[in-house]
PDB file of N, CA and C in Angstrom:
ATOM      1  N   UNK A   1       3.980  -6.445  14.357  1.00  0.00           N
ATOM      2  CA  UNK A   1       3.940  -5.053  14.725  1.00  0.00           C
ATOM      3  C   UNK A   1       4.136  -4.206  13.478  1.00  0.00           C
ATOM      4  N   UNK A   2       3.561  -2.816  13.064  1.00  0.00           N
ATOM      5  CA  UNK A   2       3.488  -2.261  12.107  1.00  0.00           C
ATOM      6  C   UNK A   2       5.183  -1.227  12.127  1.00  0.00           C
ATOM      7  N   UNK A   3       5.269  -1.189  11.195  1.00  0.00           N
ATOM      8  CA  UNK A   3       6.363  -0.183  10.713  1.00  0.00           C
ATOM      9  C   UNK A   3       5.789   1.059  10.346  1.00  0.00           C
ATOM     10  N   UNK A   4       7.112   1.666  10.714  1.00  0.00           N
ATOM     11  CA  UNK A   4       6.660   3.333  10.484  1.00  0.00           C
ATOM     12  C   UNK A   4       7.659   3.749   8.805  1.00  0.00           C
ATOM     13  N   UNK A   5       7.121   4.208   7.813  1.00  0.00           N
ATOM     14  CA  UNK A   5       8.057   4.540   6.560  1.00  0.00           C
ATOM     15  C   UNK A   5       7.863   6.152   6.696  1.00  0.00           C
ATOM     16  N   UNK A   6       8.896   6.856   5.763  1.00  0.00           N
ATOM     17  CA  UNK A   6       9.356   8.155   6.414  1.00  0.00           C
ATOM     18  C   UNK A   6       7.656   8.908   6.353  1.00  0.00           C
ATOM     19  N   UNK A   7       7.135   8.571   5.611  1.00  0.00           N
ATOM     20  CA  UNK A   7       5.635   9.782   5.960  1.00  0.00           C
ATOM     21  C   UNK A   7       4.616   9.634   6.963  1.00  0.00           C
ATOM     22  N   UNK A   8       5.044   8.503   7.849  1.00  0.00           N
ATOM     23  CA  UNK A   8       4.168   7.965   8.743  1.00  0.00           C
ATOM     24  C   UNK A   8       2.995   7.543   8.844  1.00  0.00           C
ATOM     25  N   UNK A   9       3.082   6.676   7.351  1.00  0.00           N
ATOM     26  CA  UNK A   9       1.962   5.362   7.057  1.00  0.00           C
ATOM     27  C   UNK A   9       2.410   4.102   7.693  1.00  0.00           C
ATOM     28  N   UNK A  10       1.265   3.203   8.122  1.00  0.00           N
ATOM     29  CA  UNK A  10       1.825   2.298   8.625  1.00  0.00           C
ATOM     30  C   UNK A  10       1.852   1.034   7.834  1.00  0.00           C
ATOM     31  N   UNK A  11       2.574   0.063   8.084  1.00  0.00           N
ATOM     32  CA  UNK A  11       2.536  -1.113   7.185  1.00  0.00           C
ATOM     33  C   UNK A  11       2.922  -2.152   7.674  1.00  0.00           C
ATOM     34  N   UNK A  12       2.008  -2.973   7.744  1.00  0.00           N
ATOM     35  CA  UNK A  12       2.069  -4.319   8.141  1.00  0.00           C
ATOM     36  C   UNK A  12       3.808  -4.766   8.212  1.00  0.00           C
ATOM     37  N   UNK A  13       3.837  -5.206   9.386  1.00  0.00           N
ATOM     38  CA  UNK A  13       5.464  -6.256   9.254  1.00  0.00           C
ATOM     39  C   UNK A  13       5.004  -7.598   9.038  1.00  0.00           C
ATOM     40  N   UNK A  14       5.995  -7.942   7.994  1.00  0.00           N
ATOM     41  CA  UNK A  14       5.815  -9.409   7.517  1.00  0.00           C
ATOM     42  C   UNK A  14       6.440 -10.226   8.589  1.00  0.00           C
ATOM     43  N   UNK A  15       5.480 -11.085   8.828  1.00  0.00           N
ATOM     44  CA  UNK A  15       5.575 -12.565   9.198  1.00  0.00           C
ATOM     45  C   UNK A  15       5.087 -13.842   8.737  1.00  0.00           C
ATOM     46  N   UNK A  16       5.256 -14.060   7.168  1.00  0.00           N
ATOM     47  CA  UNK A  16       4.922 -15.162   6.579  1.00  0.00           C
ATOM     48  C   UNK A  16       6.141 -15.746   6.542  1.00  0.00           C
ATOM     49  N   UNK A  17       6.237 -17.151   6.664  1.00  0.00           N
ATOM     50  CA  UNK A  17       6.875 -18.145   6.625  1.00  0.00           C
ATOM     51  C   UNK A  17       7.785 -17.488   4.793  1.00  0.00           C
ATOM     52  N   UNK A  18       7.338 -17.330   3.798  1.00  0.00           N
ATOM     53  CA  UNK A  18       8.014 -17.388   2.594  1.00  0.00           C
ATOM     54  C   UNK A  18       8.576 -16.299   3.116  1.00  0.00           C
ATOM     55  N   UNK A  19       8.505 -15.019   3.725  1.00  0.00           N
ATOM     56  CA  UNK A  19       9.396 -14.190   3.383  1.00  0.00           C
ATOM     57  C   UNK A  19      10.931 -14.697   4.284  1.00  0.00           C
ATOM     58  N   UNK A  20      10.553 -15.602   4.544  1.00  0.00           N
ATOM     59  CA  UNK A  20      11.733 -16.075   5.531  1.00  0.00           C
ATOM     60  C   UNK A  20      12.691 -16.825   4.923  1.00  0.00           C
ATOM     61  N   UNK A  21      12.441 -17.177   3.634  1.00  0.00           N
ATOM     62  CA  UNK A  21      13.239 -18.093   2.870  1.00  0.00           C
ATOM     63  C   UNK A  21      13.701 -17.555   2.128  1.00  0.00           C
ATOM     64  N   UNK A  22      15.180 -17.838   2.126  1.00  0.00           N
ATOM     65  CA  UNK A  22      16.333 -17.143   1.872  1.00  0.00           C
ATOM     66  C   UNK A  22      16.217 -17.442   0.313  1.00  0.00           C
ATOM     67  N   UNK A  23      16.443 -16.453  -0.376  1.00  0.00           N
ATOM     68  CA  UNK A  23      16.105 -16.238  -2.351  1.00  0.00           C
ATOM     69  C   UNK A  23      17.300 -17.115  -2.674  1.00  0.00           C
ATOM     70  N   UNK A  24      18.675 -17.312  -1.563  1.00  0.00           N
ATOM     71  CA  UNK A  24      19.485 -17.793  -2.993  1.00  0.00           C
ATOM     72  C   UNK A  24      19.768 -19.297  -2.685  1.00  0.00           C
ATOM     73  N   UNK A  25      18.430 -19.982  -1.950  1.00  0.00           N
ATOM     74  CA  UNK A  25      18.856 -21.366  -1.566  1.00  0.00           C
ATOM     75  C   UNK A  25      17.285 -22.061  -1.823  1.00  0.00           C
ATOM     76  N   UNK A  26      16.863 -21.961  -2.809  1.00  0.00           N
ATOM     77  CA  UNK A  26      15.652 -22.916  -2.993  1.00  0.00           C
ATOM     78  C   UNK A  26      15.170 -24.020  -3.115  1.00  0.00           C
ATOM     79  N   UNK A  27      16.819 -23.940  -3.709  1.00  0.00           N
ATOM     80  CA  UNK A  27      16.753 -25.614  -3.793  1.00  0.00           C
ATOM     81  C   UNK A  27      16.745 -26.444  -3.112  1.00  0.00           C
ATOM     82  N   UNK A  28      16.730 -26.294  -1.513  1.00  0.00           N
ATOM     83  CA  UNK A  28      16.750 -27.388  -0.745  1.00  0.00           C
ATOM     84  C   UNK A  28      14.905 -27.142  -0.229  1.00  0.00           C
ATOM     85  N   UNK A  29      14.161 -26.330  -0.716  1.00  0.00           N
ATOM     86  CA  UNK A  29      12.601 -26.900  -0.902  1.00  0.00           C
ATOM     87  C   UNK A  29      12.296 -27.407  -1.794  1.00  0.00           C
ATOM     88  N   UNK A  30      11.139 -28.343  -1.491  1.00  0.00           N
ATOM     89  CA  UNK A  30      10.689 -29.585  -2.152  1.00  0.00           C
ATOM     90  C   UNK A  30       9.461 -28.557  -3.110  1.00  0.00           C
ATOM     91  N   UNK A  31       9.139 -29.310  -4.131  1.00  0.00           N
ATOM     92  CA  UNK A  31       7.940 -28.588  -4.893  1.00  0.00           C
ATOM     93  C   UNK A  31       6.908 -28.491  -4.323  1.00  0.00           C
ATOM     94  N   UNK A  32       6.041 -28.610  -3.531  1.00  0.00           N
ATOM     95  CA  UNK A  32       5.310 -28.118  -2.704  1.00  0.00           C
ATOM     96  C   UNK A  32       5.472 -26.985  -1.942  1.00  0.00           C
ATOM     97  N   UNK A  33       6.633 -26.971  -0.949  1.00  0.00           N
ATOM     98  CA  UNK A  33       7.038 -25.921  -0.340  1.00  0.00           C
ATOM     99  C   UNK A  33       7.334 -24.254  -1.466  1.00  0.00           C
ATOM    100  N   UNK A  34       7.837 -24.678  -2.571  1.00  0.00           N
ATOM    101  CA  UNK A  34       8.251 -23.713  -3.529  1.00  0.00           C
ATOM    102  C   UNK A  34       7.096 -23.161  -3.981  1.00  0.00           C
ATOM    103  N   UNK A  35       5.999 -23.880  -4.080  1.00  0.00           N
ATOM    104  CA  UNK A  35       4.526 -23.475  -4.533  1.00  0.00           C
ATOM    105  C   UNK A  35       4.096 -22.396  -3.588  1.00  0.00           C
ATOM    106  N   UNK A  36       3.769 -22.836  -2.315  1.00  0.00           N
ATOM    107  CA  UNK A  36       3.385 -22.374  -0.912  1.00  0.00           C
ATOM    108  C   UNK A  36       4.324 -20.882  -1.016  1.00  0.00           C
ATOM    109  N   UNK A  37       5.503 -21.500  -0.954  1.00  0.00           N
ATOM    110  CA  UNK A  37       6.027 -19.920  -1.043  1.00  0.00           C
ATOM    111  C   UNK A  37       5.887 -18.651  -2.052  1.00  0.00           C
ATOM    112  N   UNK A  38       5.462 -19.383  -3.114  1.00  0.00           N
ATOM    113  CA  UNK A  38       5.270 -18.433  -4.216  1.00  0.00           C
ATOM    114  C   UNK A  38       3.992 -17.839  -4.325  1.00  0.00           C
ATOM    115  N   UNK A  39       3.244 -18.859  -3.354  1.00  0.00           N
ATOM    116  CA  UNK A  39       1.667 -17.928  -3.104  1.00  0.00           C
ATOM    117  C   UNK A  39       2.219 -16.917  -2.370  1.00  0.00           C
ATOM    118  N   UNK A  40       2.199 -17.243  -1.107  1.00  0.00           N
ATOM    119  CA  UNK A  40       2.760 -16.502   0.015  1.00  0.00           C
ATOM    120  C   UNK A  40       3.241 -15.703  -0.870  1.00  0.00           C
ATOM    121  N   UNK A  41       4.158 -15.056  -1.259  1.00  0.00           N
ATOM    122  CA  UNK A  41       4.756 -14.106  -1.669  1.00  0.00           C
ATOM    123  C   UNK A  41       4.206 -13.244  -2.624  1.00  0.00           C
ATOM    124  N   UNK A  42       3.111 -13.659  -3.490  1.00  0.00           N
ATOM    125  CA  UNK A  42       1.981 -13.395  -4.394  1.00  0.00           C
ATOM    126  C   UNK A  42       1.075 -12.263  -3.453  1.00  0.00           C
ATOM    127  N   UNK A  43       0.921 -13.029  -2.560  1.00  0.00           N
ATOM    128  CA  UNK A  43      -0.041 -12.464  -1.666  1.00  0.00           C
ATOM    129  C   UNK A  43      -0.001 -11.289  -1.032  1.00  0.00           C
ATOM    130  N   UNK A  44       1.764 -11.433  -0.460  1.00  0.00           N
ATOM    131  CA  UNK A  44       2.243 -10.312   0.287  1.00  0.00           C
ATOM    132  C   UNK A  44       2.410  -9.360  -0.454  1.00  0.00           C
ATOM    133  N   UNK A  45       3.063 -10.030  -1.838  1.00  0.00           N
ATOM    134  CA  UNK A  45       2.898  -8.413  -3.086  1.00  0.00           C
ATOM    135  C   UNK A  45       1.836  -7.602  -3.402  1.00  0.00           C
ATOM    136  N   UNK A  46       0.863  -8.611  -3.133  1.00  0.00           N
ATOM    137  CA  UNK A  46      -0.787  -7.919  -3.670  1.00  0.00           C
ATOM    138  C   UNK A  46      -1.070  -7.226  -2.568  1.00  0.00           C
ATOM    139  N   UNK A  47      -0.834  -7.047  -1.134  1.00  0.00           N
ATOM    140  CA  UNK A  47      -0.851  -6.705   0.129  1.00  0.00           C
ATOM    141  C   UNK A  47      -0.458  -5.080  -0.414  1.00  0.00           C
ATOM    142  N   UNK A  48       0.948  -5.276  -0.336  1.00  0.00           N
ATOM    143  CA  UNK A  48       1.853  -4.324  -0.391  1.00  0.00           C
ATOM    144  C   UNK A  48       0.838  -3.186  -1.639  1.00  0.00           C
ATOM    145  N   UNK A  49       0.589  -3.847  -2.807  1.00  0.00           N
ATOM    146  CA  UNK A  49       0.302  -2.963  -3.725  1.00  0.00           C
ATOM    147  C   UNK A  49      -0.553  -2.519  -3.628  1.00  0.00           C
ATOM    148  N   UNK A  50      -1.942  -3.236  -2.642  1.00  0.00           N
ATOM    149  CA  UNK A  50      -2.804  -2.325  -2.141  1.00  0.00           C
ATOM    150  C   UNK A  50      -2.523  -1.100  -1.362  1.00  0.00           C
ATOM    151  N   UNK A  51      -1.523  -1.510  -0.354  1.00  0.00           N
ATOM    152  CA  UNK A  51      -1.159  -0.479   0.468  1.00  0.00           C
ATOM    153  C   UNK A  51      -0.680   0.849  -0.240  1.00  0.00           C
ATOM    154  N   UNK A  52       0.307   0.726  -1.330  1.00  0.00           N
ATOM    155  CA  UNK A  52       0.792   1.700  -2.412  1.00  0.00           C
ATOM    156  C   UNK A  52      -0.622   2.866  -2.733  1.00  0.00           C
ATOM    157  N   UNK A  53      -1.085   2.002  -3.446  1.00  0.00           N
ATOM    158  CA  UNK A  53      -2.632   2.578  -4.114  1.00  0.00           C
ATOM    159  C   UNK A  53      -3.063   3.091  -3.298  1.00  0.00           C
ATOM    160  N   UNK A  54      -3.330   2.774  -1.953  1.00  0.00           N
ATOM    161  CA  UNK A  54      -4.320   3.717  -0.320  1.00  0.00           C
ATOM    162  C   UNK A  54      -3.338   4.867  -0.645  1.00  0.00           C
ATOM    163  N   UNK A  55      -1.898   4.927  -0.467  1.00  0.00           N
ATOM    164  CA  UNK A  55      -1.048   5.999   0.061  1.00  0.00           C
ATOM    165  C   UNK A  55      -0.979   7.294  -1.648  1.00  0.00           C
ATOM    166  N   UNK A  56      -1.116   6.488  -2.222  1.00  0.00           N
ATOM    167  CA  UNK A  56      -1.417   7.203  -3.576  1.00  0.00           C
ATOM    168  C   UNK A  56      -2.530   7.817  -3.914  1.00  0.00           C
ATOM    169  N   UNK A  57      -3.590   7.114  -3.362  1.00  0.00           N
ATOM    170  CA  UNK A  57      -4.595   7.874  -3.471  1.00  0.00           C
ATOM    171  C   UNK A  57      -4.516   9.281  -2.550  1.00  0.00           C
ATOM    172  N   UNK A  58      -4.204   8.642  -1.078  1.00  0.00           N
ATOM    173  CA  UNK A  58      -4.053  10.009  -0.134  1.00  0.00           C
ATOM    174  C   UNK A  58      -3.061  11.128  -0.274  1.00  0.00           C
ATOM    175  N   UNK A  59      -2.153  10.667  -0.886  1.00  0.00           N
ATOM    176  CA  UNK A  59      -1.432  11.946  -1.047  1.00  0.00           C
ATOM    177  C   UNK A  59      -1.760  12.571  -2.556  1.00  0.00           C
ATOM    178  N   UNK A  60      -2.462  12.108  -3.366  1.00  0.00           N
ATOM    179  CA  UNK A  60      -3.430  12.928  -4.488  1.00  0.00           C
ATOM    180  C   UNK A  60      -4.206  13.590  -3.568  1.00  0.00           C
ATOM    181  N   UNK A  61      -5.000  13.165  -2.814  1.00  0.00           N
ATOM    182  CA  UNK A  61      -5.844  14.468  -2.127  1.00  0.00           C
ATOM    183  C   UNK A  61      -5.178  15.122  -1.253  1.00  0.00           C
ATOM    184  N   UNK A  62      -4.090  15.273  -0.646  1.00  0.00           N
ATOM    185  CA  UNK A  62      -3.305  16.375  -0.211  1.00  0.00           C
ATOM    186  C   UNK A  62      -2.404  17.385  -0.919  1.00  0.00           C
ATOM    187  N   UNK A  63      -2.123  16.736  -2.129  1.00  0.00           N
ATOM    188  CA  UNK A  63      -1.677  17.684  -3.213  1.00  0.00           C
ATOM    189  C   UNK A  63      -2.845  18.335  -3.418  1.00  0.00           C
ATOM    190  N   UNK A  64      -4.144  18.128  -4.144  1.00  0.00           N
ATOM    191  CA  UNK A  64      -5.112  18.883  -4.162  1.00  0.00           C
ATOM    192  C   UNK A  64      -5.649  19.385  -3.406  1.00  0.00           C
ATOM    193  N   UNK A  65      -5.901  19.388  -2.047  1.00  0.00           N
ATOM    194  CA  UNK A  65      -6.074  20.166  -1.679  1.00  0.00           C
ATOM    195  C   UNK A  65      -4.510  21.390  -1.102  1.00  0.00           C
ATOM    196  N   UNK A  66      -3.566  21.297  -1.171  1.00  0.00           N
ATOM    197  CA  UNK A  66      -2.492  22.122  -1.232  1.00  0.00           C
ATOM    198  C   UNK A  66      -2.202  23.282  -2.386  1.00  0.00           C
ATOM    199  N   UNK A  67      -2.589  22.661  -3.978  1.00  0.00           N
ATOM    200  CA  UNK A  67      -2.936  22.973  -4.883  1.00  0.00           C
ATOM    201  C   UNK A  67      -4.460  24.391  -4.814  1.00  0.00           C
ATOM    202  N   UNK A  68      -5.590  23.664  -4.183  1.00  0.00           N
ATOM    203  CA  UNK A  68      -6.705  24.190  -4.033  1.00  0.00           C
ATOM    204  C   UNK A  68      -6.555  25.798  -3.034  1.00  0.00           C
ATOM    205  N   UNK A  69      -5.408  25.305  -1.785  1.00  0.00           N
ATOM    206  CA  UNK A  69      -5.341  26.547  -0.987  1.00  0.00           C
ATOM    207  C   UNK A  69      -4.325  27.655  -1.894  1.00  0.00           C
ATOM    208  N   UNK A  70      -3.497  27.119  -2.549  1.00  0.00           N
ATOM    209  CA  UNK A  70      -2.334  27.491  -3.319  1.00  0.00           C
ATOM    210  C   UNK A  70      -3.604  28.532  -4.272  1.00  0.00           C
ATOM    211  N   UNK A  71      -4.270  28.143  -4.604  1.00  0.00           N
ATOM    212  CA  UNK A  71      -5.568  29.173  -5.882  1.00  0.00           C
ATOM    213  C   UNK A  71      -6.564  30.114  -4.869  1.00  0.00           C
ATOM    214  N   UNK A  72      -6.085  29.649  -3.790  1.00  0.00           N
ATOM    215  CA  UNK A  72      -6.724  30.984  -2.722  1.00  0.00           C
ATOM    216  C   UNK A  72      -8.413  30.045  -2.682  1.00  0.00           C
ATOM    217  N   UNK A  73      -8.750  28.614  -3.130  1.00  0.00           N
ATOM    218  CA  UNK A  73      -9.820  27.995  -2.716  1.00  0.00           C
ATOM    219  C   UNK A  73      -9.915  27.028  -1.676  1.00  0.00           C
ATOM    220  N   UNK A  74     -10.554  27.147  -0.965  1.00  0.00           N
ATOM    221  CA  UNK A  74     -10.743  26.311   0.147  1.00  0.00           C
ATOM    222  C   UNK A  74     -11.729  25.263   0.450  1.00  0.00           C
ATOM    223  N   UNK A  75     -11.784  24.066   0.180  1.00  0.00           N
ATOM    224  CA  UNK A  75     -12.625  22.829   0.306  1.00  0.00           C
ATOM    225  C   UNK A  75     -13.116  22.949   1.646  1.00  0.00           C
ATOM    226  N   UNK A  76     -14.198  22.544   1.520  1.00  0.00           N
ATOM    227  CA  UNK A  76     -15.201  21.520   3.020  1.00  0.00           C
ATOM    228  C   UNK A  76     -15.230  20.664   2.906  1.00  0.00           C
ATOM    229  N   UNK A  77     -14.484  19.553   3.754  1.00  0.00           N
ATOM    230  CA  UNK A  77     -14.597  18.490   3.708  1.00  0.00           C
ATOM    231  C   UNK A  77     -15.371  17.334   3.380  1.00  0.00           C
ATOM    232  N   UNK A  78     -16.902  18.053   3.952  1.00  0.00           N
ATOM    233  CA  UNK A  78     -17.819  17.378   3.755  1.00  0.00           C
ATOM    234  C   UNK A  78     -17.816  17.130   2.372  1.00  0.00           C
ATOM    235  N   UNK A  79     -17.288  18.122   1.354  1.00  0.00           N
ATOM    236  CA  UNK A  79     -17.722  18.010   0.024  1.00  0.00           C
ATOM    237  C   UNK A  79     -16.414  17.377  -0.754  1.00  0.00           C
ATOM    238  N   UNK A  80     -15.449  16.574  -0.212  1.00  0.00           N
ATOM    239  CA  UNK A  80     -14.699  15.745  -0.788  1.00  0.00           C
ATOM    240  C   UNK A  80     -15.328  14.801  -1.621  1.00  0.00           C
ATOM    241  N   UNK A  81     -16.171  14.486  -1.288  1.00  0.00           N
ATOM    242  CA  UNK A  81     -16.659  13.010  -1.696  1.00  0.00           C
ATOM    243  C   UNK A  81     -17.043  13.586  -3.071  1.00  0.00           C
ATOM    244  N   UNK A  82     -17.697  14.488  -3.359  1.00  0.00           N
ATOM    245  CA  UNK A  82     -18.428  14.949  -4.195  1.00  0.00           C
ATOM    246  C   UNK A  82     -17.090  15.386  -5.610  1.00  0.00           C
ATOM    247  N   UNK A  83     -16.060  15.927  -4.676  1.00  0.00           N
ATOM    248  CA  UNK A  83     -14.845  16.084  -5.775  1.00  0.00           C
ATOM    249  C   UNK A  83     -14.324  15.087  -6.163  1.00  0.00           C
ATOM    250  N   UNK A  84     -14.123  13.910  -5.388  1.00  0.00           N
ATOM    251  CA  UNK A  84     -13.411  12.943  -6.134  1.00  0.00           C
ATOM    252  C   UNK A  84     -14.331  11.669  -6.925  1.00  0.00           C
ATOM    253  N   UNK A  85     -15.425  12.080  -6.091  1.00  0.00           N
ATOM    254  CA  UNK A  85     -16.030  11.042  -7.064  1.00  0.00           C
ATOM    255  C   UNK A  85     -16.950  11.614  -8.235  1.00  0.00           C
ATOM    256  N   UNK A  86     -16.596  12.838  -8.691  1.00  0.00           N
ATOM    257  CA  UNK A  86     -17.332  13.254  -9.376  1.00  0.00           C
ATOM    258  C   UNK A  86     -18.925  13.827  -9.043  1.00  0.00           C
ATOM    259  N   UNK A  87     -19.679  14.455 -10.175  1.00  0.00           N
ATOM    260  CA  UNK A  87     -21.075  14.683 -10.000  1.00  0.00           C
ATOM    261  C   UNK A  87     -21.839  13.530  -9.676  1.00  0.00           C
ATOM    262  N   UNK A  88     -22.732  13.414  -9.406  1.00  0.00           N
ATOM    263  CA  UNK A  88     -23.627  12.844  -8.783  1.00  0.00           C
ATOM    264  C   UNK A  88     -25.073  13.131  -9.339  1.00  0.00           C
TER     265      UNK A  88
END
């Protein structure tokens, strides 16, 4: 089930097996298992940091456009695409 963080993005709840393994007892996994978990956890970071980057990107375009009304200019949506991705 997704979590709510205070701006009301949502984000995956973890349910991988590694996040379940407790950081200060490793040693009772075997090297295999320690591998597995260190993907797993690789994975979930790369997860997470995508998620960062989406929410970073979106709140750059709500500053700008906050910024944009703030200069008394007002965007059309339609023509976002055209601002952030440049000319065309």
């Amino acid at each position: 089930m997704p979590s709510r963080n205070g701006a009301g993005a949502s984000m995956p709840a973890s349910t991988s097996c590694a996040a379940s393994v407790s950081p200060t007892d490793p040693s009772s996994l075997s090297d295999d298992e320690l591998r597995s978990a260190i993907l797993e956890l690789e994975h979930e970071e790369d997860d997470i940091s995508l998620h960062r980057r989406v929410l970073h990107g979106r709140i750059d375009i709500l500053r700008a456009e906050r910024e944009r009304r703030r200069r008394g200019h007002h965007v059309d949506p339609k023509d976002l695409g055209t601002i952030l991705g440049g000319p065309r």
